[in-house]
PDB file of N, CA and C in Angstrom:
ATOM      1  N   UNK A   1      -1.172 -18.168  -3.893  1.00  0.00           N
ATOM      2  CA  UNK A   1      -1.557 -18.495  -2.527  1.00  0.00           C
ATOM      3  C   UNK A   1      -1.003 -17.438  -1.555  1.00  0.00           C
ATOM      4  N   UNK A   2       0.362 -17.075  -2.216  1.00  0.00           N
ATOM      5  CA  UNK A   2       0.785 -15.798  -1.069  1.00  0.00           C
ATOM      6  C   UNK A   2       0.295 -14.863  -1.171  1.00  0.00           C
ATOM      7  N   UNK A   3      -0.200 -14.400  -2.876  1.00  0.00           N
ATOM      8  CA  UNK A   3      -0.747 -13.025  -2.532  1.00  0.00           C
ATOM      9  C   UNK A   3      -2.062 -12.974  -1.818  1.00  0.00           C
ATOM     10  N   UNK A   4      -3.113 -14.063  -2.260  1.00  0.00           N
ATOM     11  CA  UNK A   4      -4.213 -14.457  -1.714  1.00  0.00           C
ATOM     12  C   UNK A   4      -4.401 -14.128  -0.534  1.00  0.00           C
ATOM     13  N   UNK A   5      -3.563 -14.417   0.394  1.00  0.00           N
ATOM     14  CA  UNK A   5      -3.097 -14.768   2.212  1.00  0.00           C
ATOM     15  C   UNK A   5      -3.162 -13.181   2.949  1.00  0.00           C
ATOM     16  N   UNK A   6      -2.105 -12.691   1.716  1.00  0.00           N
ATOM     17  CA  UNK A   6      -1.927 -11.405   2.696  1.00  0.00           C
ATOM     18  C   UNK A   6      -3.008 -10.458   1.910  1.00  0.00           C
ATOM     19  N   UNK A   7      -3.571 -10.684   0.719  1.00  0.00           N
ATOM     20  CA  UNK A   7      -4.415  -9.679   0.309  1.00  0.00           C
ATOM     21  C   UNK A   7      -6.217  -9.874   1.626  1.00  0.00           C
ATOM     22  N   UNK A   8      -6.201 -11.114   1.635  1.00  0.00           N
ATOM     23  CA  UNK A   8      -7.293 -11.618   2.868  1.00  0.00           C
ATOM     24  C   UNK A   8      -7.092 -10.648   3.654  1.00  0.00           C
ATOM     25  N   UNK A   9      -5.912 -10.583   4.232  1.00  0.00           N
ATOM     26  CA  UNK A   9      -5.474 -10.242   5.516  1.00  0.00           C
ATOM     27  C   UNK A   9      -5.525  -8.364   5.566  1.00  0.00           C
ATOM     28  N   UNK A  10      -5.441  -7.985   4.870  1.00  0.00           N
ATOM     29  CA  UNK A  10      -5.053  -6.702   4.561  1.00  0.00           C
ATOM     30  C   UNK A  10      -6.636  -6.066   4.604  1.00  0.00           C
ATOM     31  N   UNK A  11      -6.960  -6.383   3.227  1.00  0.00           N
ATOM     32  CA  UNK A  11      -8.743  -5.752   3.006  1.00  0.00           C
ATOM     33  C   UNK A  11      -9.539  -6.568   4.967  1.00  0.00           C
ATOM     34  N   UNK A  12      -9.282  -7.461   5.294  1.00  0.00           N
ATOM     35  CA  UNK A  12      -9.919  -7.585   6.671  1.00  0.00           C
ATOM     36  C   UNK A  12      -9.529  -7.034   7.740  1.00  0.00           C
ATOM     37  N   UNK A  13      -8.610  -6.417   7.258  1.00  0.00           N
ATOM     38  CA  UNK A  13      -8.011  -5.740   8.724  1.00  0.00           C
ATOM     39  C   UNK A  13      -7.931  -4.232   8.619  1.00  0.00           C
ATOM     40  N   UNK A  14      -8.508  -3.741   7.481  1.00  0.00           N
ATOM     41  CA  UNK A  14      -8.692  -2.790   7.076  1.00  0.00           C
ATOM     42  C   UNK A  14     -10.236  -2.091   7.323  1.00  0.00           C
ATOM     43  N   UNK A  15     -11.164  -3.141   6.853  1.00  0.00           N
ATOM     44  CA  UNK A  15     -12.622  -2.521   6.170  1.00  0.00           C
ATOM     45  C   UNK A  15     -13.317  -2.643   7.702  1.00  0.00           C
ATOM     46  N   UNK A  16     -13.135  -3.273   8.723  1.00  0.00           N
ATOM     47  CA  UNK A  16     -13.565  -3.156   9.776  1.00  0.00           C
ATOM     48  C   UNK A  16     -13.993  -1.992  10.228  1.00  0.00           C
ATOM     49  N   UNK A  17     -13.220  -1.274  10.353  1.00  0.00           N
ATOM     50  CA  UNK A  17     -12.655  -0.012  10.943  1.00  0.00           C
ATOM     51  C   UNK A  17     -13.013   0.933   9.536  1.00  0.00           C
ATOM     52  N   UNK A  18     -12.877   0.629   8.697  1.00  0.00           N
ATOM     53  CA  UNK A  18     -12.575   1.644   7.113  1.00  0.00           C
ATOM     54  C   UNK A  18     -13.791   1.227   6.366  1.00  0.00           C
ATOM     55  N   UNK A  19     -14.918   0.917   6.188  1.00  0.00           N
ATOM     56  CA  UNK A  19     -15.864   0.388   5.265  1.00  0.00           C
ATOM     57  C   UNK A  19     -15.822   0.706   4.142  1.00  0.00           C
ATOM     58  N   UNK A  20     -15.502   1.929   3.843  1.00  0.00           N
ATOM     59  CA  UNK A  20     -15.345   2.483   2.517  1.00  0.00           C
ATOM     60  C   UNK A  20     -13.770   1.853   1.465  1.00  0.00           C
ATOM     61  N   UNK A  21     -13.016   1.352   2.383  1.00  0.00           N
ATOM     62  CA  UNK A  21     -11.989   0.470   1.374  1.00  0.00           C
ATOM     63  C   UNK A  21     -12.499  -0.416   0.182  1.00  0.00           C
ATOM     64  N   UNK A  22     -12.480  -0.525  -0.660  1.00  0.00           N
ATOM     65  CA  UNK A  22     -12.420  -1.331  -1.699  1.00  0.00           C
ATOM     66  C   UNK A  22     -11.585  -2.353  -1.705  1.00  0.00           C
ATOM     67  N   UNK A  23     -12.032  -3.584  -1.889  1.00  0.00           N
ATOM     68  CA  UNK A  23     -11.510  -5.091  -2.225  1.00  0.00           C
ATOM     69  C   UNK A  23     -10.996  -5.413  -3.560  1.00  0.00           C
ATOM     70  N   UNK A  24      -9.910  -5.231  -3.937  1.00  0.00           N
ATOM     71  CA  UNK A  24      -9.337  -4.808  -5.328  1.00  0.00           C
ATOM     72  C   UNK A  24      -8.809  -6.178  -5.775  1.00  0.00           C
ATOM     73  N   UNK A  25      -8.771  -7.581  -5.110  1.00  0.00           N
ATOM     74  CA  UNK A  25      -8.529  -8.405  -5.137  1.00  0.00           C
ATOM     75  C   UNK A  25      -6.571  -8.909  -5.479  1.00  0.00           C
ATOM     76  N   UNK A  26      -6.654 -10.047  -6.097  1.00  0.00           N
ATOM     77  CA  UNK A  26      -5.453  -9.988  -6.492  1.00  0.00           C
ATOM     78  C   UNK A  26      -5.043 -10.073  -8.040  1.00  0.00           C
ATOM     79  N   UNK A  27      -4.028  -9.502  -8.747  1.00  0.00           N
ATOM     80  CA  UNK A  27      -3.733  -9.035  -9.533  1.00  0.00           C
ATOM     81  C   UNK A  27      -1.947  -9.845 -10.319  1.00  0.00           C
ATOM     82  N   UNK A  28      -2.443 -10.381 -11.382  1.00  0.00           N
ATOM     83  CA  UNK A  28      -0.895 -10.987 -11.815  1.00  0.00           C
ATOM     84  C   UNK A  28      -0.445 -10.472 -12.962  1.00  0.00           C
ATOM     85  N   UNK A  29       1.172 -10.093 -12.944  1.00  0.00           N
ATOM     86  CA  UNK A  29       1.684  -9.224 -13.845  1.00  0.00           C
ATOM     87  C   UNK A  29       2.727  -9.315 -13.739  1.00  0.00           C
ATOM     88  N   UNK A  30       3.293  -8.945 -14.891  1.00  0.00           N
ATOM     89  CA  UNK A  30       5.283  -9.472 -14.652  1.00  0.00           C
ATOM     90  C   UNK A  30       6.361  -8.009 -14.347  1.00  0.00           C
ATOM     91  N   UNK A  31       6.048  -7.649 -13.021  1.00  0.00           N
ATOM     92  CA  UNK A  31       6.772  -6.332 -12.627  1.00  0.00           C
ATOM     93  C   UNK A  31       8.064  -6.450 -11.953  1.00  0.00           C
ATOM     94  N   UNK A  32       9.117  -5.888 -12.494  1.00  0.00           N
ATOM     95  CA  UNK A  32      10.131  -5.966 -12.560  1.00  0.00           C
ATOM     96  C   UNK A  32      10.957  -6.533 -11.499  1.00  0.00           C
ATOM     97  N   UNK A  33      10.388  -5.410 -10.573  1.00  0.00           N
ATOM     98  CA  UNK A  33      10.426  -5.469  -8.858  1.00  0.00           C
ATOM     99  C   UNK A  33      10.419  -6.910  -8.282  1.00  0.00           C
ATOM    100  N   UNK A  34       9.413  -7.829  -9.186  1.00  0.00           N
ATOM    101  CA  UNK A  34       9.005  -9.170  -8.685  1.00  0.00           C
ATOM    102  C   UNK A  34       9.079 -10.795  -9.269  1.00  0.00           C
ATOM    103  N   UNK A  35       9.888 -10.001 -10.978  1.00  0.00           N
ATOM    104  CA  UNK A  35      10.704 -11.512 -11.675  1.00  0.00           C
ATOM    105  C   UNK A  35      11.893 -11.675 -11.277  1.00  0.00           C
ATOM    106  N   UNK A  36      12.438 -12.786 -11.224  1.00  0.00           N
ATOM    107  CA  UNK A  36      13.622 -13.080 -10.790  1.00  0.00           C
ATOM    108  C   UNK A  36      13.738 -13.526  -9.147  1.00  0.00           C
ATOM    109  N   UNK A  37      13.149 -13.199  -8.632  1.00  0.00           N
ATOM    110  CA  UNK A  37      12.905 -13.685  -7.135  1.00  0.00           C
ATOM    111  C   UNK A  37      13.015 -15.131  -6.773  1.00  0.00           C
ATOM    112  N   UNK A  38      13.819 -15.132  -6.113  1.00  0.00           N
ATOM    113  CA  UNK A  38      13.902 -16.788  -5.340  1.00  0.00           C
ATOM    114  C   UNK A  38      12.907 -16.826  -4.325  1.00  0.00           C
ATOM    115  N   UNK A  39      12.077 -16.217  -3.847  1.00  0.00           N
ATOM    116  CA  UNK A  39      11.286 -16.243  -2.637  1.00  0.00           C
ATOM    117  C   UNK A  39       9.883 -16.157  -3.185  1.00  0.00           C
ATOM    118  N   UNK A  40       8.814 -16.091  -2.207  1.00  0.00           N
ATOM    119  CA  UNK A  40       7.383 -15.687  -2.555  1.00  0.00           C
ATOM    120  C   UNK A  40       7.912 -14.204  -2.658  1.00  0.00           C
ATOM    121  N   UNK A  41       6.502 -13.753  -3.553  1.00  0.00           N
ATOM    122  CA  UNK A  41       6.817 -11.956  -2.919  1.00  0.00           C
ATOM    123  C   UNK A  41       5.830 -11.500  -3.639  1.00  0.00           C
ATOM    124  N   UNK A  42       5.321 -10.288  -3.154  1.00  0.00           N
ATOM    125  CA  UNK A  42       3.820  -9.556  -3.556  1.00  0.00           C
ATOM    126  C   UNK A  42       4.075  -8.070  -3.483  1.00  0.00           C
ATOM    127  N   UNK A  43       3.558  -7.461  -4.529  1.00  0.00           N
ATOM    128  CA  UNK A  43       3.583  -5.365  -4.279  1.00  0.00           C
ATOM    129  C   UNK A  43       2.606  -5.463  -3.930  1.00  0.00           C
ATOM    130  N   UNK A  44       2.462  -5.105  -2.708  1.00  0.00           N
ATOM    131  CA  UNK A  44       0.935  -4.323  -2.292  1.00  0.00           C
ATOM    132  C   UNK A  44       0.712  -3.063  -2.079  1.00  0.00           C
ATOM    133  N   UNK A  45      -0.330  -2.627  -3.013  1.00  0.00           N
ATOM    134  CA  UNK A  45      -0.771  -1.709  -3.487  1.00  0.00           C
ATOM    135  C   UNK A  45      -1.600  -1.021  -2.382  1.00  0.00           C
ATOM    136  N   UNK A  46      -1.795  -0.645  -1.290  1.00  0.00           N
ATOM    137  CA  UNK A  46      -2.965  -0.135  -0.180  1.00  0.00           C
ATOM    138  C   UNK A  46      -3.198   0.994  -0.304  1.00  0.00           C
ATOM    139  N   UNK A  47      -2.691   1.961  -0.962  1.00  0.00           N
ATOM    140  CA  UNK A  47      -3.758   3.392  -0.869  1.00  0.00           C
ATOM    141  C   UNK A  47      -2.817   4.032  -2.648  1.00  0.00           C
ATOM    142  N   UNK A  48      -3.839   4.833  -2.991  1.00  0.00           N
ATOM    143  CA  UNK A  48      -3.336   5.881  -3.709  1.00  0.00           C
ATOM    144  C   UNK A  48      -3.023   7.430  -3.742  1.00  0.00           C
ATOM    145  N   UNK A  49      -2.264   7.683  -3.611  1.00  0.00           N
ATOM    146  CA  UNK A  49      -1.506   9.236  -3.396  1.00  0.00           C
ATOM    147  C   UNK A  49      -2.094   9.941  -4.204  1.00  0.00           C
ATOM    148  N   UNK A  50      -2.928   9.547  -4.968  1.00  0.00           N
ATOM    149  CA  UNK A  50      -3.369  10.652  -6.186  1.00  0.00           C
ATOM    150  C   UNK A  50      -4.984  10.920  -5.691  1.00  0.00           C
ATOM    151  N   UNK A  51      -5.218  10.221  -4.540  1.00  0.00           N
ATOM    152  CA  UNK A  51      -6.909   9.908  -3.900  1.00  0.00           C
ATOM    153  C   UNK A  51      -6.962  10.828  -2.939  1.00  0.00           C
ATOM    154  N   UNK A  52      -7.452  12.126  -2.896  1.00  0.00           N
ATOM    155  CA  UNK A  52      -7.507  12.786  -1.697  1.00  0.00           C
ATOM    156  C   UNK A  52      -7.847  12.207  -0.223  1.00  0.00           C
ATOM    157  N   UNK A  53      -8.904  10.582  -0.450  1.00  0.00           N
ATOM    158  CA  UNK A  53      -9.143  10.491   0.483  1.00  0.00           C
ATOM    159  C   UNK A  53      -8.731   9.103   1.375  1.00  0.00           C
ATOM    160  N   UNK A  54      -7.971   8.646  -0.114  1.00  0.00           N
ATOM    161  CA  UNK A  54      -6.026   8.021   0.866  1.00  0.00           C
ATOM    162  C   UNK A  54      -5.546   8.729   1.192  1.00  0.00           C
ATOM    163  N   UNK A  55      -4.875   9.783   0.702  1.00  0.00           N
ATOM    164  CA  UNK A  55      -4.282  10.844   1.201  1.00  0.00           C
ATOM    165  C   UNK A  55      -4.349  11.172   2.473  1.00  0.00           C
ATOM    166  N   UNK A  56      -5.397  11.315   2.979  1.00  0.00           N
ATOM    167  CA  UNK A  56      -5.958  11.869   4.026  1.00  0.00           C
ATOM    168  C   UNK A  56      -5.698  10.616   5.237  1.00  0.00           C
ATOM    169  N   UNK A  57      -6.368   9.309   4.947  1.00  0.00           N
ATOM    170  CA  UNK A  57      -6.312   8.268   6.240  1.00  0.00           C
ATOM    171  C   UNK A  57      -4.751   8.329   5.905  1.00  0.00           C
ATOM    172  N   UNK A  58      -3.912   7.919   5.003  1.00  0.00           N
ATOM    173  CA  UNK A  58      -2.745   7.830   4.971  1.00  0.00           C
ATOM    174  C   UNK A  58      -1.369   8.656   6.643  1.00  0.00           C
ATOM    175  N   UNK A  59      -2.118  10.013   6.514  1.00  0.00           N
ATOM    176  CA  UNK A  59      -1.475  11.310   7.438  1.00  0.00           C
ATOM    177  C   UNK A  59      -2.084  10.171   9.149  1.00  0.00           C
ATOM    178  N   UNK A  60      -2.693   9.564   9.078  1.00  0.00           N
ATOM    179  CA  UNK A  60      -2.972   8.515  10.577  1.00  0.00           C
ATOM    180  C   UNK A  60      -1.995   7.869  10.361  1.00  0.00           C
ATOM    181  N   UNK A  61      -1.614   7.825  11.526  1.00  0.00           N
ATOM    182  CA  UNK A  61      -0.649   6.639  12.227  1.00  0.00           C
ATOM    183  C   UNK A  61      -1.438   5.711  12.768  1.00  0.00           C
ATOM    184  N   UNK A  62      -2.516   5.690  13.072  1.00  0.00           N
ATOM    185  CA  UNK A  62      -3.377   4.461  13.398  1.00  0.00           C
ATOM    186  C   UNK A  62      -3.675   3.525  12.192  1.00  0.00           C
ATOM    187  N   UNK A  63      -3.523   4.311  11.118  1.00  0.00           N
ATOM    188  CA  UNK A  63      -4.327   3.596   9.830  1.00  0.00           C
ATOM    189  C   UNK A  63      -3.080   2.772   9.153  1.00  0.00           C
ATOM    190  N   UNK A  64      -1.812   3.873   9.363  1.00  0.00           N
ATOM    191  CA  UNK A  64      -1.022   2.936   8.768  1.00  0.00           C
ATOM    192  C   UNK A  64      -0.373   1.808   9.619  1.00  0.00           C
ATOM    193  N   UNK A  65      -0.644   1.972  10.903  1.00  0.00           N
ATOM    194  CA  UNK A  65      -0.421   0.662  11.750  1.00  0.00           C
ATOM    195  C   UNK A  65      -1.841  -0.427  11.274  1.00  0.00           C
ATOM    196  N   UNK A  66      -2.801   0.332  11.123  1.00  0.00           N
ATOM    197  CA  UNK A  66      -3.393  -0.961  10.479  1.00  0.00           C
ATOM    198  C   UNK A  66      -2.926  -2.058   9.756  1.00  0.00           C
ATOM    199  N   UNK A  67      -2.442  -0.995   8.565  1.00  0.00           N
ATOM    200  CA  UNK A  67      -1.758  -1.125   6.987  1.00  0.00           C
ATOM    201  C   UNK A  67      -0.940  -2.439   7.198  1.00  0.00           C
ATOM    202  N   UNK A  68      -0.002  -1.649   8.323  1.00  0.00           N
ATOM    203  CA  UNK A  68       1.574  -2.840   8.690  1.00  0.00           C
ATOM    204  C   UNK A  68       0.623  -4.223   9.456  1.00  0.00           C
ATOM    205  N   UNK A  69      -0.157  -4.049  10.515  1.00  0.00           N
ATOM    206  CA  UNK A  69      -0.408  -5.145  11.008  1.00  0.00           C
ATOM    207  C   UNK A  69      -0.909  -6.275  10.269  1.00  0.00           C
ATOM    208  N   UNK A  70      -1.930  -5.742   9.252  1.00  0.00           N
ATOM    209  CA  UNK A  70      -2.417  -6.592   8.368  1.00  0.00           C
ATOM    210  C   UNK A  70      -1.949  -7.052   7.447  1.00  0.00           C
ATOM    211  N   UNK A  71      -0.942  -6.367   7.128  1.00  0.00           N
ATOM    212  CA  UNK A  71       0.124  -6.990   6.335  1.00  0.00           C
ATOM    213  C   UNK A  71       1.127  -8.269   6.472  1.00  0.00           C
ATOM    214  N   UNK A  72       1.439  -7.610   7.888  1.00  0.00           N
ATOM    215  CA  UNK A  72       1.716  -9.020   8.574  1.00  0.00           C
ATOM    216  C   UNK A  72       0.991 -10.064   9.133  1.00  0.00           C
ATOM    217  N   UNK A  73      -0.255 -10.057   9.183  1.00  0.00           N
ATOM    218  CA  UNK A  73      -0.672 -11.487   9.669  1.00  0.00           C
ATOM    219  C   UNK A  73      -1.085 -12.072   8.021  1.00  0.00           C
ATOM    220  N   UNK A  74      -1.083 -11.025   7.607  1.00  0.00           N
ATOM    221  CA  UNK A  74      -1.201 -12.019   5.914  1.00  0.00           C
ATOM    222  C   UNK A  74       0.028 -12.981   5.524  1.00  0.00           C
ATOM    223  N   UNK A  75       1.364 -12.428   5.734  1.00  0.00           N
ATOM    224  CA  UNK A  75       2.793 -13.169   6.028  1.00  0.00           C
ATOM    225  C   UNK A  75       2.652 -14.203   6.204  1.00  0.00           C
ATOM    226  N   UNK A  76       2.118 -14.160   8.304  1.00  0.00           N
ATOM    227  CA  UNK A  76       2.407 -14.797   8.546  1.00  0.00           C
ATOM    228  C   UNK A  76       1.698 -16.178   8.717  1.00  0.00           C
ATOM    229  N   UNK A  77      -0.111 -15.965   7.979  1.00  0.00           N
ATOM    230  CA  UNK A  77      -0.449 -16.716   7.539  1.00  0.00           C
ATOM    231  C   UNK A  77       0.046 -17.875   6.885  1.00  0.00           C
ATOM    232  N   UNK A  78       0.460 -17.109   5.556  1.00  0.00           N
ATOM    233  CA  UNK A  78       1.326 -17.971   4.846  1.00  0.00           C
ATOM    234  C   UNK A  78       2.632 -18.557   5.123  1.00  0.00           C
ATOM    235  N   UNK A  79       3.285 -18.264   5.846  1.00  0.00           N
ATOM    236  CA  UNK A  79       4.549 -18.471   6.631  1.00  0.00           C
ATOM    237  C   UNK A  79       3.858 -20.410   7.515  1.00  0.00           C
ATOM    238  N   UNK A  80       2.608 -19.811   8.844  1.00  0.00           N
ATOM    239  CA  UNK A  80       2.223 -21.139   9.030  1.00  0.00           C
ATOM    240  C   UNK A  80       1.525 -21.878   8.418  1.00  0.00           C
ATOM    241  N   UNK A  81       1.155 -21.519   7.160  1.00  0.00           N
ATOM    242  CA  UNK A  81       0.504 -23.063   5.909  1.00  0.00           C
ATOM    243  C   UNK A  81       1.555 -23.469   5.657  1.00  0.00           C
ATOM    244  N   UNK A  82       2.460 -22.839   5.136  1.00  0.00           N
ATOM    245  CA  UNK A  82       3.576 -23.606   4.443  1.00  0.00           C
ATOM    246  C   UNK A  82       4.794 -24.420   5.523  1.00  0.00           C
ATOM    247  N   UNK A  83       4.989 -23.875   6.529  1.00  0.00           N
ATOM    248  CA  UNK A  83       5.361 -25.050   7.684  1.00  0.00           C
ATOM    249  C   UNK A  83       4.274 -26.008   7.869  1.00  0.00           C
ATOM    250  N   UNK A  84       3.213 -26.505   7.523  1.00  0.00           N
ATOM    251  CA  UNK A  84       2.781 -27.477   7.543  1.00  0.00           C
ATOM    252  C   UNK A  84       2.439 -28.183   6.485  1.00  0.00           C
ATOM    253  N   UNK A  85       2.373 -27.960   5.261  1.00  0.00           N
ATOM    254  CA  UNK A  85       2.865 -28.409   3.877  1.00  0.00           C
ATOM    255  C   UNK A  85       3.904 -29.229   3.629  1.00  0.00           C
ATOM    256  N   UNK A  86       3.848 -30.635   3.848  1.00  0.00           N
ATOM    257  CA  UNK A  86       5.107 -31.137   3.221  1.00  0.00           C
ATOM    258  C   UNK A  86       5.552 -30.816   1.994  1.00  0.00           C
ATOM    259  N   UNK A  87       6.726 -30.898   1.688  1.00  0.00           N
ATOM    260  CA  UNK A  87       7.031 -30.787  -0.094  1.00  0.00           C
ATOM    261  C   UNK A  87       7.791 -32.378  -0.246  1.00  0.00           C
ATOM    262  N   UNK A  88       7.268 -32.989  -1.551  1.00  0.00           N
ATOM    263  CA  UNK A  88       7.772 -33.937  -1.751  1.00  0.00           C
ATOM    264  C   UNK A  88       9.227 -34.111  -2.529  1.00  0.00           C
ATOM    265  N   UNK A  89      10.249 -34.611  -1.838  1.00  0.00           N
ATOM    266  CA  UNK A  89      11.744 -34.624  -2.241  1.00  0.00           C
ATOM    267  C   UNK A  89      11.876 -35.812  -3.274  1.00  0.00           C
ATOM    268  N   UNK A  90      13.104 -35.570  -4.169  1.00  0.00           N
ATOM    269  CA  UNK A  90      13.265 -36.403  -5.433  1.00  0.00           C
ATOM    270  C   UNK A  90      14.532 -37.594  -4.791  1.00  0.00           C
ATOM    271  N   UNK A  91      14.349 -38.514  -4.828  1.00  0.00           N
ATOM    272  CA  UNK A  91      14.980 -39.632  -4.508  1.00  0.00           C
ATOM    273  C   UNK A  91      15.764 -40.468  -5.493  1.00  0.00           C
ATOM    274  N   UNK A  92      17.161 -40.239  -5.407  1.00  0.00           N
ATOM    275  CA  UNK A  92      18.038 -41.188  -6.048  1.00  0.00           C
ATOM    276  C   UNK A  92      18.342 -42.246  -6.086  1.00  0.00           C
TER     277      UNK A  92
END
């Protein structure tokens, strides 16, 4: 659900402006970076360095303020579902 949230958030706040982005969806795998975690948590993957033509939007500062903004309303998406999610507590 978290990666879901911010991957939404990311490819839409991206392809507006970028049409040519690709929707790479979401992806599950046991990376190192991300077992063991007490929290939600997601690698997001947004451009490749080996793509001349990431490479290229990458050198914008507009693009990577995209990058960050959309990143964060994907957050903080998930941030306000889950304040409104009760969780049910175990009773002694």
């Amino acid at each position: 659900h978290f990666a879901a949230d911010v991957q939404q958030a990311l490819y839409g706040g991206l392809v507006s402006q970028n049409p040519d982005v690709r929707n790479r969806g979401v992806k599950e795998a046991q990376y190192v970076v991300l077992t063991g975690t007490q929290m939600p948590a997601v690698l997001a993957e947004v451009s490749f360095v080996s793509s001349p033509a990431d490479e290229s939007k990458l050198q914008s500062s507009e693009y990577r303020q995209q990058i960050a903004e959309s990143l964060y309303r994907g957050i903080a998406r998930y941030r306000d579902e889950s304040k409104r999610t009760k969780v049910a507590s175990a009773k002694n």
